[in-house]
PDB file of N, CA and C in Angstrom:
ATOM      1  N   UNK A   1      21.419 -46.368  51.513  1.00  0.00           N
ATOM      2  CA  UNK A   1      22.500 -45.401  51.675  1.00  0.00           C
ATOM      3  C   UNK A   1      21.983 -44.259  52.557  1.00  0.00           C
ATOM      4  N   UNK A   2      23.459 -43.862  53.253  1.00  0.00           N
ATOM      5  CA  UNK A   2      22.252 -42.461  54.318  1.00  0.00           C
ATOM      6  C   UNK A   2      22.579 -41.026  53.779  1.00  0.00           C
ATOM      7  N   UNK A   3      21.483 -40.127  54.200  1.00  0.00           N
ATOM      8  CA  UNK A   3      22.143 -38.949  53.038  1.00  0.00           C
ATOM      9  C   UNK A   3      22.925 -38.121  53.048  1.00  0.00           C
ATOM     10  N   UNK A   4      23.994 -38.381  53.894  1.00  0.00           N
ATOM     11  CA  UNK A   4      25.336 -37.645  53.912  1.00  0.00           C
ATOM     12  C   UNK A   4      26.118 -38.873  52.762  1.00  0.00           C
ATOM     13  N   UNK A   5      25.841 -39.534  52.805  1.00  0.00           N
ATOM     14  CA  UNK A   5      26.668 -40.212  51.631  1.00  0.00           C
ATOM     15  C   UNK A   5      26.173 -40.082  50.155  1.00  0.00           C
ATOM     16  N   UNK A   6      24.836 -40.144  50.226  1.00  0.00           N
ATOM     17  CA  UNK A   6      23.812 -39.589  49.127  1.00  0.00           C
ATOM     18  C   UNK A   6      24.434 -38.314  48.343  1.00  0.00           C
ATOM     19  N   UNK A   7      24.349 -37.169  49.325  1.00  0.00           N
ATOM     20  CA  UNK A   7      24.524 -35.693  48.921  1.00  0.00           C
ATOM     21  C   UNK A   7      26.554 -35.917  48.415  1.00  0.00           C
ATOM     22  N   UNK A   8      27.155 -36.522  49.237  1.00  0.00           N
ATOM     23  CA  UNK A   8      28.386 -37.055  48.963  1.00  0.00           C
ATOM     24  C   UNK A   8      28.754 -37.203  47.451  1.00  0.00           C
ATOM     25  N   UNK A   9      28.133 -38.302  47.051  1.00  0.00           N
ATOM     26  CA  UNK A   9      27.970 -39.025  45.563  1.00  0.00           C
ATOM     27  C   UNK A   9      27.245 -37.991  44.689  1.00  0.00           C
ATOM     28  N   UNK A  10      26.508 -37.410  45.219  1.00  0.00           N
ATOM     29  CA  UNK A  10      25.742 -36.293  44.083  1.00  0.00           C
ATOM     30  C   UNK A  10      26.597 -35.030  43.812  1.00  0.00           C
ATOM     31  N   UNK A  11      27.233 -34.741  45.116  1.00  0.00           N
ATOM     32  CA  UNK A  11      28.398 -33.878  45.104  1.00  0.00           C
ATOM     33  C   UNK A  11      29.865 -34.000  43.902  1.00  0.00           C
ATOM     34  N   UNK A  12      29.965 -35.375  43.955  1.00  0.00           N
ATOM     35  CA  UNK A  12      30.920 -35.527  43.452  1.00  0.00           C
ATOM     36  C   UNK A  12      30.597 -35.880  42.003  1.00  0.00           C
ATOM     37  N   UNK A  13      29.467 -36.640  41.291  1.00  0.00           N
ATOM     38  CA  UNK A  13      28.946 -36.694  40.375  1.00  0.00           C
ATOM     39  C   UNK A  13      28.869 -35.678  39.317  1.00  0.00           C
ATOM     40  N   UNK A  14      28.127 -34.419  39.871  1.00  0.00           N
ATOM     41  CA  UNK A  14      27.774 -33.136  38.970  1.00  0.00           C
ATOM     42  C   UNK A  14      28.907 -32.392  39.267  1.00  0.00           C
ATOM     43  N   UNK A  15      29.519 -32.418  40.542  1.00  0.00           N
ATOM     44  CA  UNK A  15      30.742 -31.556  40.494  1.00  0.00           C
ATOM     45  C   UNK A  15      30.337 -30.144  40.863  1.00  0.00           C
ATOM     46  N   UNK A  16      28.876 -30.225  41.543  1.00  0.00           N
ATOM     47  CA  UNK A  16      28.306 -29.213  42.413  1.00  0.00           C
ATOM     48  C   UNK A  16      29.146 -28.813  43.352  1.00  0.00           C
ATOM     49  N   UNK A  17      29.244 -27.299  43.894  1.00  0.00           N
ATOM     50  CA  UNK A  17      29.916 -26.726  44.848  1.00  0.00           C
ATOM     51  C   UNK A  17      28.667 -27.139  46.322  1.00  0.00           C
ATOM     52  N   UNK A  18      29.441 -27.371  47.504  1.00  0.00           N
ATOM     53  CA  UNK A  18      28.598 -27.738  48.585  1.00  0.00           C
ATOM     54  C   UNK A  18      27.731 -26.850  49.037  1.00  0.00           C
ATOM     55  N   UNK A  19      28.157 -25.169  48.870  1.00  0.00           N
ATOM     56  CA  UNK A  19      27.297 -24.125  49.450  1.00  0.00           C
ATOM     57  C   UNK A  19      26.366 -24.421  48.299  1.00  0.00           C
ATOM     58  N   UNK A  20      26.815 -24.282  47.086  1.00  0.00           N
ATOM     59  CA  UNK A  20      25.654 -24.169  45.669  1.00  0.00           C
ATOM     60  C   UNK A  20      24.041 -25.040  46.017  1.00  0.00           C
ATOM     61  N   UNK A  21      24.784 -26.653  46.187  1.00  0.00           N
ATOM     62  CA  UNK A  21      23.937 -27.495  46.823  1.00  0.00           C
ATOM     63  C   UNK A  21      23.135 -27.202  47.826  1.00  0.00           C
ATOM     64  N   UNK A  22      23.501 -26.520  49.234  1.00  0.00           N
ATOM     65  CA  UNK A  22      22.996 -26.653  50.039  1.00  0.00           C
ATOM     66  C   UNK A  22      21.747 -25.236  49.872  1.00  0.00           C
ATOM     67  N   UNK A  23      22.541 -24.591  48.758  1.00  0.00           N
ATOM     68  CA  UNK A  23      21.448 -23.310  48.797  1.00  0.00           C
ATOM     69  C   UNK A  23      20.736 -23.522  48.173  1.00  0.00           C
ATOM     70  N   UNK A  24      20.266 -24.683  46.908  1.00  0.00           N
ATOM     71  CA  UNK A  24      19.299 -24.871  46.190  1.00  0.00           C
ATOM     72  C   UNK A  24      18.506 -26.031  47.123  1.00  0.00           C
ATOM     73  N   UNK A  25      19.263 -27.246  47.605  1.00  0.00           N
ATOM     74  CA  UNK A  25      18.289 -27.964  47.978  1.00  0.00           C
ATOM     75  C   UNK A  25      17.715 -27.447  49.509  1.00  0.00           C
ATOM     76  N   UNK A  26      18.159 -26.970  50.371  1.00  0.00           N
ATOM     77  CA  UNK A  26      17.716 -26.689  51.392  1.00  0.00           C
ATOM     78  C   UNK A  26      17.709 -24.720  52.049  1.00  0.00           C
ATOM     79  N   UNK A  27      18.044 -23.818  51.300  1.00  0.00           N
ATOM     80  CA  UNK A  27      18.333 -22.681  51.438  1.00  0.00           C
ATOM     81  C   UNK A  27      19.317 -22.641  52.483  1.00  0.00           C
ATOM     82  N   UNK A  28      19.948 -23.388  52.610  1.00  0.00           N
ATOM     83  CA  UNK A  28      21.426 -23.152  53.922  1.00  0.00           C
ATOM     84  C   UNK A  28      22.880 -23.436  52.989  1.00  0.00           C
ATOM     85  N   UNK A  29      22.962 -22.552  52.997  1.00  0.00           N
ATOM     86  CA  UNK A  29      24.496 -22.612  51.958  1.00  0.00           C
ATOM     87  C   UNK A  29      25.492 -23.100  52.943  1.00  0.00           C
ATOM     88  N   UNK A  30      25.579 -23.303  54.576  1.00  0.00           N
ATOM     89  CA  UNK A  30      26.525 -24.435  55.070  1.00  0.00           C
ATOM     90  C   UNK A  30      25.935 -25.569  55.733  1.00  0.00           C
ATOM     91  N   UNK A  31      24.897 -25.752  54.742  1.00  0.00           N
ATOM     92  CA  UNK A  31      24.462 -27.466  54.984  1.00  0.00           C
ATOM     93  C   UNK A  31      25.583 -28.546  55.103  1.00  0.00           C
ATOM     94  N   UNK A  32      26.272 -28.764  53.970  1.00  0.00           N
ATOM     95  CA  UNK A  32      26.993 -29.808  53.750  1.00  0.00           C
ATOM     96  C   UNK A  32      27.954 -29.778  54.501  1.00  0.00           C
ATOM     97  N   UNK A  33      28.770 -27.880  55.421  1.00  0.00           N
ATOM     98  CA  UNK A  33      29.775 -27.936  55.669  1.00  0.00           C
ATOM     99  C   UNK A  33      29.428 -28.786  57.175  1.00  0.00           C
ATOM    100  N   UNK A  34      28.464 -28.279  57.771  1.00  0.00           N
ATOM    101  CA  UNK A  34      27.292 -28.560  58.783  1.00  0.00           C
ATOM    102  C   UNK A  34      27.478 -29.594  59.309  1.00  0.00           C
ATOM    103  N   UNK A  35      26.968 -30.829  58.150  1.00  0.00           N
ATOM    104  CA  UNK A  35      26.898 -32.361  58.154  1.00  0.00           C
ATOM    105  C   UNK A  35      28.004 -32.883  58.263  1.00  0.00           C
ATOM    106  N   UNK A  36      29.251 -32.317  57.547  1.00  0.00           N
ATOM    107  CA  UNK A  36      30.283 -33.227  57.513  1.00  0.00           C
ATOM    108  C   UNK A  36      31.117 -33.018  59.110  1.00  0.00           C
ATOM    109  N   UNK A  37      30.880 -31.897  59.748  1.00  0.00           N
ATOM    110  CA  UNK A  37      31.003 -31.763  61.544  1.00  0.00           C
ATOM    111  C   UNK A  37      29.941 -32.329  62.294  1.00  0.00           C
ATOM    112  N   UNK A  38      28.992 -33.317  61.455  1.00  0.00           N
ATOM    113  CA  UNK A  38      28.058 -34.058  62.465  1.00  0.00           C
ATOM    114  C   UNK A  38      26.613 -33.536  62.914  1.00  0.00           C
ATOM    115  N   UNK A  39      26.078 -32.674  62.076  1.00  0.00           N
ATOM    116  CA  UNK A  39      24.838 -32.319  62.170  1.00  0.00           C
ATOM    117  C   UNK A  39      24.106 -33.499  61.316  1.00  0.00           C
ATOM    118  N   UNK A  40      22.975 -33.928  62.275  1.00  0.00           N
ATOM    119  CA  UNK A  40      22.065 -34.439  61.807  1.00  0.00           C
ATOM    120  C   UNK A  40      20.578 -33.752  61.558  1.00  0.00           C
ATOM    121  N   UNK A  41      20.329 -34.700  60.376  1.00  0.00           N
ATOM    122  CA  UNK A  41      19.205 -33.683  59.980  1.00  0.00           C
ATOM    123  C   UNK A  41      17.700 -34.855  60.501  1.00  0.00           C
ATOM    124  N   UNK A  42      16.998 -33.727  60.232  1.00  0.00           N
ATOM    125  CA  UNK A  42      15.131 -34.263  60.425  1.00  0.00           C
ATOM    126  C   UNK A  42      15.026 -35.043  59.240  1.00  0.00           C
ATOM    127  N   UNK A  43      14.064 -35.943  59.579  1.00  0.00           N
ATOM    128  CA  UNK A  43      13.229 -37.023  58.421  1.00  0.00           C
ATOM    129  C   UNK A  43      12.927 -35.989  57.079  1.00  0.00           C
ATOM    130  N   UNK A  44      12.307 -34.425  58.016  1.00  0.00           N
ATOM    131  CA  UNK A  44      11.342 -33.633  56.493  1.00  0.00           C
ATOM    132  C   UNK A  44      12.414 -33.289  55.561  1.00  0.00           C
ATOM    133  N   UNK A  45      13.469 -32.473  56.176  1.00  0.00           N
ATOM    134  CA  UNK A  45      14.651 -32.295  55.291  1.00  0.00           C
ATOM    135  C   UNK A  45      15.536 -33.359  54.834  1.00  0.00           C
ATOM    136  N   UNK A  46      15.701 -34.567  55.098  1.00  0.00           N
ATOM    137  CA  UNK A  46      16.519 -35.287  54.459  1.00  0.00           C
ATOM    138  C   UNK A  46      15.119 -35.714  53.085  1.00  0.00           C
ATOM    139  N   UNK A  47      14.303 -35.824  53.098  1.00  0.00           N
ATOM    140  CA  UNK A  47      12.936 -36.090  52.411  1.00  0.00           C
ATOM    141  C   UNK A  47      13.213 -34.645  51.046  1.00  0.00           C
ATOM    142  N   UNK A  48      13.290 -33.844  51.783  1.00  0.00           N
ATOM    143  CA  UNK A  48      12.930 -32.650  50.957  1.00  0.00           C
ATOM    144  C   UNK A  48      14.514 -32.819  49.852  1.00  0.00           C
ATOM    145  N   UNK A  49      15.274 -33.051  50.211  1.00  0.00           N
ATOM    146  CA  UNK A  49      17.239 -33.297  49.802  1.00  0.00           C
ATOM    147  C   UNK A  49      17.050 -34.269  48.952  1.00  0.00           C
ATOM    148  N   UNK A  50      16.182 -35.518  49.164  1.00  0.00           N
ATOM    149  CA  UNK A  50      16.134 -36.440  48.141  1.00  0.00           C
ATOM    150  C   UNK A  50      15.895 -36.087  47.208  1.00  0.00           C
ATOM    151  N   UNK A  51      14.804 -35.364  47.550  1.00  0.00           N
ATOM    152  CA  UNK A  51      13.743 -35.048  46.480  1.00  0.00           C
ATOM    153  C   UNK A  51      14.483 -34.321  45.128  1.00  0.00           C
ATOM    154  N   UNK A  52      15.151 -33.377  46.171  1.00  0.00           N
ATOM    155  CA  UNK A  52      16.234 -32.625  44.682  1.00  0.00           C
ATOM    156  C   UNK A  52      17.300 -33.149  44.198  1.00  0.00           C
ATOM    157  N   UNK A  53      17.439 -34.194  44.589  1.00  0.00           N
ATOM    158  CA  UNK A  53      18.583 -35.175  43.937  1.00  0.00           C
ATOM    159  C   UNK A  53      17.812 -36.085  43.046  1.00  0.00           C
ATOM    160  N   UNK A  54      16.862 -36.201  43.349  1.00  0.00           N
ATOM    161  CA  UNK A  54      16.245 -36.807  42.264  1.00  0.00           C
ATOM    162  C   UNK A  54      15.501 -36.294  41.317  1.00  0.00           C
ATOM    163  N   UNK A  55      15.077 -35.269  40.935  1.00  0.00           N
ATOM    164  CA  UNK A  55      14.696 -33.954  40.264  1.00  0.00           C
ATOM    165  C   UNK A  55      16.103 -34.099  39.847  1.00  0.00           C
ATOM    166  N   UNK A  56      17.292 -33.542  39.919  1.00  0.00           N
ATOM    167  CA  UNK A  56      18.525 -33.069  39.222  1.00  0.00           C
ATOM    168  C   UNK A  56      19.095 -34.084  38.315  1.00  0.00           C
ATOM    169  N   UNK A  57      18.746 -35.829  39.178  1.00  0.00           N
ATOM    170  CA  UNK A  57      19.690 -36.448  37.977  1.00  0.00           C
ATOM    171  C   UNK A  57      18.575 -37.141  37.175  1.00  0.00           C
ATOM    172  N   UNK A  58      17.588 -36.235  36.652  1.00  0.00           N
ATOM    173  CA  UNK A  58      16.174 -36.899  35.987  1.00  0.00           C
ATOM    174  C   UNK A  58      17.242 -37.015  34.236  1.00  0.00           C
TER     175      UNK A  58
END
């Protein structure tokens, strides 16, 4: 899965707000708005995004 669909499903799962998300996993509170207009991200930050998605649904 790629991680705009990832953060997608995690989004919709916990019922996290997208700025909330983007300010805990990456300190950019318009990450998600960002991505969904087609920003792509680096290997380190999609790495670092996993990471707190997987930390959150421990």
């Amino acid at each position: 899965m790629n991680i705009k669909a990832e953060i997608e499903v995690f989004l919709r799962r916990t019922k996290m707000a997208p700025t909330r998300f983007g300010r805990l996993a990456a300190r950019d509170p318009r990450l998600v708005f960002d991505m969904r207009m087609g920003r792509e991200l680096r290997p380190a930050l999609a790495e670092r995004i996993r990471s707190f998605i997987a930390e959150q649904t421990k």
